[in-house]
C-alpha atoms as a PDB file:
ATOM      1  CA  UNK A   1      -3.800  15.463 -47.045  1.00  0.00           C
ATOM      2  CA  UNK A   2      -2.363  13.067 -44.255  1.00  0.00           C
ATOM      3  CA  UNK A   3      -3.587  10.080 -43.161  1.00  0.00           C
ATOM      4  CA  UNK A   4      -6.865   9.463 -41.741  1.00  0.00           C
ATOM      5  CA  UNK A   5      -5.127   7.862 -39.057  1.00  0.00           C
ATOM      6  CA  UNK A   6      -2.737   9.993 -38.214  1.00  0.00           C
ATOM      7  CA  UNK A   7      -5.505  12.861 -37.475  1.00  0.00           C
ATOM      8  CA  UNK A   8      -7.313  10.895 -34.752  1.00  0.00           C
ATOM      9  CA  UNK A   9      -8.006  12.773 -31.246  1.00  0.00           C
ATOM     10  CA  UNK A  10      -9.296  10.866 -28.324  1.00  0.00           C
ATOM     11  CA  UNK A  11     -11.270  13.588 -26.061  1.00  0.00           C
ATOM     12  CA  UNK A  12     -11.154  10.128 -23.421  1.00  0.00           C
ATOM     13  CA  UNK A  13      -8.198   8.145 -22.506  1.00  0.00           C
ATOM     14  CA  UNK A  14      -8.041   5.028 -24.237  1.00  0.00           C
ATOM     15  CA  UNK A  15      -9.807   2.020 -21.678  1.00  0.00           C
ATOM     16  CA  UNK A  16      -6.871   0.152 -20.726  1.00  0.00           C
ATOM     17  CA  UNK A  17      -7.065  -2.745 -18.275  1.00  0.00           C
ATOM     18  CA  UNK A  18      -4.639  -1.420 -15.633  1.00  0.00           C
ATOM     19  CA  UNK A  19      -6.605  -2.862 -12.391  1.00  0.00           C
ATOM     20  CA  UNK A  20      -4.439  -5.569 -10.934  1.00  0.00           C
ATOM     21  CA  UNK A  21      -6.734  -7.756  -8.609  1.00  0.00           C
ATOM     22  CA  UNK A  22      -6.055  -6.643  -4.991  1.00  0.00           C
ATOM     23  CA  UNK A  23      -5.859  -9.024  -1.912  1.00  0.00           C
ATOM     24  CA  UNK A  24      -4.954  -9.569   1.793  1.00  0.00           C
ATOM     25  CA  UNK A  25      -2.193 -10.966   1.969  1.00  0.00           C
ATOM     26  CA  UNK A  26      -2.712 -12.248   5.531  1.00  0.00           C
ATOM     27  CA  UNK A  27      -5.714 -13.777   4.715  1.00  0.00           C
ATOM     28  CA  UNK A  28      -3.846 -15.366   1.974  1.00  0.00           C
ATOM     29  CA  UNK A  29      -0.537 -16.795   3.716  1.00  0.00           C
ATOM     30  CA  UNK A  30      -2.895 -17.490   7.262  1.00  0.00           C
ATOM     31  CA  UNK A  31      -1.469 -15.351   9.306  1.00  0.00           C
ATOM     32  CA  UNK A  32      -2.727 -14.594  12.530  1.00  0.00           C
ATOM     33  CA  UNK A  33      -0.778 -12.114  14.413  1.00  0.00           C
ATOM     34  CA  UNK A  34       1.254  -9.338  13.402  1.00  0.00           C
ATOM     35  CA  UNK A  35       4.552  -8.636  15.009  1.00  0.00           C
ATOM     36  CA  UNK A  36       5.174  -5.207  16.230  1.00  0.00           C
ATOM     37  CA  UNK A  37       8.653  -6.244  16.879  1.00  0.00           C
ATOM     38  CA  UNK A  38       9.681  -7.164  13.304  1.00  0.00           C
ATOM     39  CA  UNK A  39      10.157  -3.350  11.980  1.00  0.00           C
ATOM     40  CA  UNK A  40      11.293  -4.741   8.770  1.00  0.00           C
ATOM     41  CA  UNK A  41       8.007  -6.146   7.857  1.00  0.00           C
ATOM     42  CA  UNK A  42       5.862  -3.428   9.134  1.00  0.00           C
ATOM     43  CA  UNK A  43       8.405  -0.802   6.640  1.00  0.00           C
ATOM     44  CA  UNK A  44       6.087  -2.579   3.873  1.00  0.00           C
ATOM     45  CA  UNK A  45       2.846  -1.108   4.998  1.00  0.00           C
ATOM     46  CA  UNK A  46       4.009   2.125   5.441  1.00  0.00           C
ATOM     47  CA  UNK A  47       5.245   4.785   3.250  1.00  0.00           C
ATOM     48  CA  UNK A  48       7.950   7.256   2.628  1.00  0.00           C
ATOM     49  CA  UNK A  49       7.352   9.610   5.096  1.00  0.00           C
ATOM     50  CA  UNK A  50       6.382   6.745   7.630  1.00  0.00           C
ATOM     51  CA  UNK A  51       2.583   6.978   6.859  1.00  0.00           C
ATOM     52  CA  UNK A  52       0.486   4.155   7.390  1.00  0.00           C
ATOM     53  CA  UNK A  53      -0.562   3.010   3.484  1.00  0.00           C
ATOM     54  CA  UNK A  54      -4.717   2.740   3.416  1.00  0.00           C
ATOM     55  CA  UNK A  55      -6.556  -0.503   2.714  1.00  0.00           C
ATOM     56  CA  UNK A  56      -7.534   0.953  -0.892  1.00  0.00           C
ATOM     57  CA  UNK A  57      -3.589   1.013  -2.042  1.00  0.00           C
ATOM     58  CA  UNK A  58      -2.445  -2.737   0.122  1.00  0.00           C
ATOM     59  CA  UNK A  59      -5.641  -4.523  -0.137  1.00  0.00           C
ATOM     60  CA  UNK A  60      -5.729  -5.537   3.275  1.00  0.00           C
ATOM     61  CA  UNK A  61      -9.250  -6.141   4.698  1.00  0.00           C
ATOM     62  CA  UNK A  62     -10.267  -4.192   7.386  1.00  0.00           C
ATOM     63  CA  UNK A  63      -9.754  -6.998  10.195  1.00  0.00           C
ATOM     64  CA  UNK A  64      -6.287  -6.883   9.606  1.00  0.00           C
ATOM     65  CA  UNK A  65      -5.499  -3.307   8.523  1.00  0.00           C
ATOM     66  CA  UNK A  66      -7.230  -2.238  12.091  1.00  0.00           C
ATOM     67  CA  UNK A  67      -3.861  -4.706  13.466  1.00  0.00           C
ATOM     68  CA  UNK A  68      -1.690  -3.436  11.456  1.00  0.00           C
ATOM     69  CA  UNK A  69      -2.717   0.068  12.559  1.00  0.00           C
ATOM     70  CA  UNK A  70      -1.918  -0.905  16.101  1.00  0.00           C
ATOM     71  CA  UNK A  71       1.257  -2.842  15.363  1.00  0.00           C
ATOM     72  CA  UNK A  72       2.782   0.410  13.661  1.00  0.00           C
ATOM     73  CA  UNK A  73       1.984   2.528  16.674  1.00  0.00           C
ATOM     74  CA  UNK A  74       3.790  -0.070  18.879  1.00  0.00           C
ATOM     75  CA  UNK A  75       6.758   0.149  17.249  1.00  0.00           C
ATOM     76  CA  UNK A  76       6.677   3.323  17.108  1.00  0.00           C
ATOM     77  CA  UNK A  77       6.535   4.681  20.834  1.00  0.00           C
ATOM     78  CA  UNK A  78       9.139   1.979  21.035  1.00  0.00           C
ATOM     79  CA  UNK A  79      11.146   3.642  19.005  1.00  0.00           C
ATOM     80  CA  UNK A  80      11.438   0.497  16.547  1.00  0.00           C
ATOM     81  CA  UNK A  81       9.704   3.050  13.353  1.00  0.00           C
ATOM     82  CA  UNK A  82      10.082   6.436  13.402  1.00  0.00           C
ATOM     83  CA  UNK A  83       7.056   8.489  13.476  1.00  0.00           C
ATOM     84  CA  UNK A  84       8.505  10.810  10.660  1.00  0.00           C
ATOM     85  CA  UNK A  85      10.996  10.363   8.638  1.00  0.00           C
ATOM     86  CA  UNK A  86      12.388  11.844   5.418  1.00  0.00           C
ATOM     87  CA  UNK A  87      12.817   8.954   2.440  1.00  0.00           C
ATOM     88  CA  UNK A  88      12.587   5.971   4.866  1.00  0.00           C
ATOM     89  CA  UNK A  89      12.787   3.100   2.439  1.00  0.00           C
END
Protein backbone atom coordinates (compact mmCIF):
# COMPACT_ATOMS: atom_id res chain seq x y z
CA UNK A 1 0.00 0.00 0.00
CA UNK A 2 1.12 3.73 -0.65
CA UNK A 3 1.33 6.32 1.56
CA UNK A 4 -1.35 7.67 3.59
CA UNK A 5 -0.38 10.86 2.29
CA UNK A 6 -0.12 10.40 -0.98
CA UNK A 7 -3.99 9.17 -1.15
CA UNK A 8 -5.44 12.44 0.18
CA UNK A 9 -8.45 14.12 -1.92
CA UNK A 10 -9.64 17.54 -1.07
CA UNK A 11 -13.49 17.67 -2.31
CA UNK A 12 -12.71 21.85 -1.35
CA UNK A 13 -9.90 23.89 -2.52
CA UNK A 14 -7.39 24.34 -0.03
CA UNK A 15 -8.19 28.10 1.97
CA UNK A 16 -5.46 30.10 0.72
CA UNK A 17 -5.12 33.78 1.63
CA UNK A 18 -5.19 35.24 -1.91
CA UNK A 19 -7.26 38.61 -1.01
CA UNK A 20 -4.87 41.49 -1.42
CA UNK A 21 -6.39 44.54 0.53
CA UNK A 22 -8.04 46.83 -2.09
CA UNK A 23 -7.96 50.73 -2.02
CA UNK A 24 -8.60 54.08 -3.81
CA UNK A 25 -5.91 55.18 -4.91
CA UNK A 26 -7.15 58.78 -5.22
CA UNK A 27 -8.18 58.88 -1.91
CA UNK A 28 -4.80 57.70 -1.10
CA UNK A 29 -2.37 60.10 -3.19
CA UNK A 30 -5.25 63.26 -2.60
CA UNK A 31 -6.22 63.71 -5.71
CA UNK A 32 -8.93 65.80 -6.63
CA UNK A 33 -9.62 65.95 -10.23
CA UNK A 34 -9.17 63.59 -12.89
CA UNK A 35 -7.82 64.63 -16.22
CA UNK A 36 -9.70 63.62 -19.23
CA UNK A 37 -6.89 64.92 -21.23
CA UNK A 38 -4.11 62.63 -19.91
CA UNK A 39 -5.21 59.33 -22.02
CA UNK A 40 -2.27 57.62 -20.64
CA UNK A 41 -3.53 57.56 -17.18
CA UNK A 42 -7.09 56.88 -17.90
CA UNK A 43 -5.55 53.44 -20.21
CA UNK A 44 -5.11 52.15 -16.43
CA UNK A 45 -8.75 52.04 -15.58
CA UNK A 46 -9.80 50.54 -18.52
CA UNK A 47 -9.36 47.27 -20.09
CA UNK A 48 -8.42 45.43 -23.19
CA UNK A 49 -11.16 46.01 -25.22
CA UNK A 50 -11.45 49.69 -23.84
CA UNK A 51 -14.02 48.76 -21.09
CA UNK A 52 -14.29 50.75 -18.16
CA UNK A 53 -12.77 48.23 -15.16
CA UNK A 54 -15.64 48.14 -12.14
CA UNK A 55 -14.96 49.40 -8.62
CA UNK A 56 -14.90 45.59 -7.38
CA UNK A 57 -11.55 44.81 -9.63
CA UNK A 58 -9.66 48.82 -9.00
CA UNK A 59 -10.94 49.52 -5.63
CA UNK A 60 -11.94 52.86 -6.34
CA UNK A 61 -14.80 54.20 -4.16
CA UNK A 62 -17.73 55.17 -5.75
CA UNK A 63 -17.08 59.11 -5.53
CA UNK A 64 -14.35 58.73 -7.72
CA UNK A 65 -15.20 55.79 -9.99
CA UNK A 66 -18.57 57.95 -10.92
CA UNK A 67 -15.39 60.67 -12.27
CA UNK A 68 -13.61 58.41 -13.70
CA UNK A 69 -16.69 57.18 -15.59
CA UNK A 70 -17.11 60.65 -16.98
CA UNK A 71 -13.45 61.34 -17.66
CA UNK A 72 -13.32 58.12 -19.98
CA UNK A 73 -16.32 59.27 -21.96
CA UNK A 74 -14.57 62.66 -22.50
CA UNK A 75 -11.82 61.36 -23.99
CA UNK A 76 -13.50 59.37 -25.81
CA UNK A 77 -15.92 61.56 -28.06
CA UNK A 78 -12.67 63.44 -28.26
CA UNK A 79 -11.21 60.92 -29.82
CA UNK A 80 -8.28 60.81 -27.10
CA UNK A 81 -9.52 56.64 -26.18
CA UNK A 82 -11.06 54.70 -28.52
CA UNK A 83 -14.39 53.41 -27.74
CA UNK A 84 -13.35 49.84 -29.00
CA UNK A 85 -10.42 48.59 -29.60
CA UNK A 86 -8.80 45.19 -30.14
CA UNK A 87 -5.68 44.51 -27.46
CA UNK A 88 -5.31 48.22 -26.47
CA UNK A 89 -2.60 47.96 -23.87
Amino acid sequence: MADKKDDIRYLTPIDIETKSVKYCRFRKNNIKFIDYKDPNYLLYLVNEQGKILPRRLTGTSLKYQRKVSQAIKRSRHLALLPYLADQLK
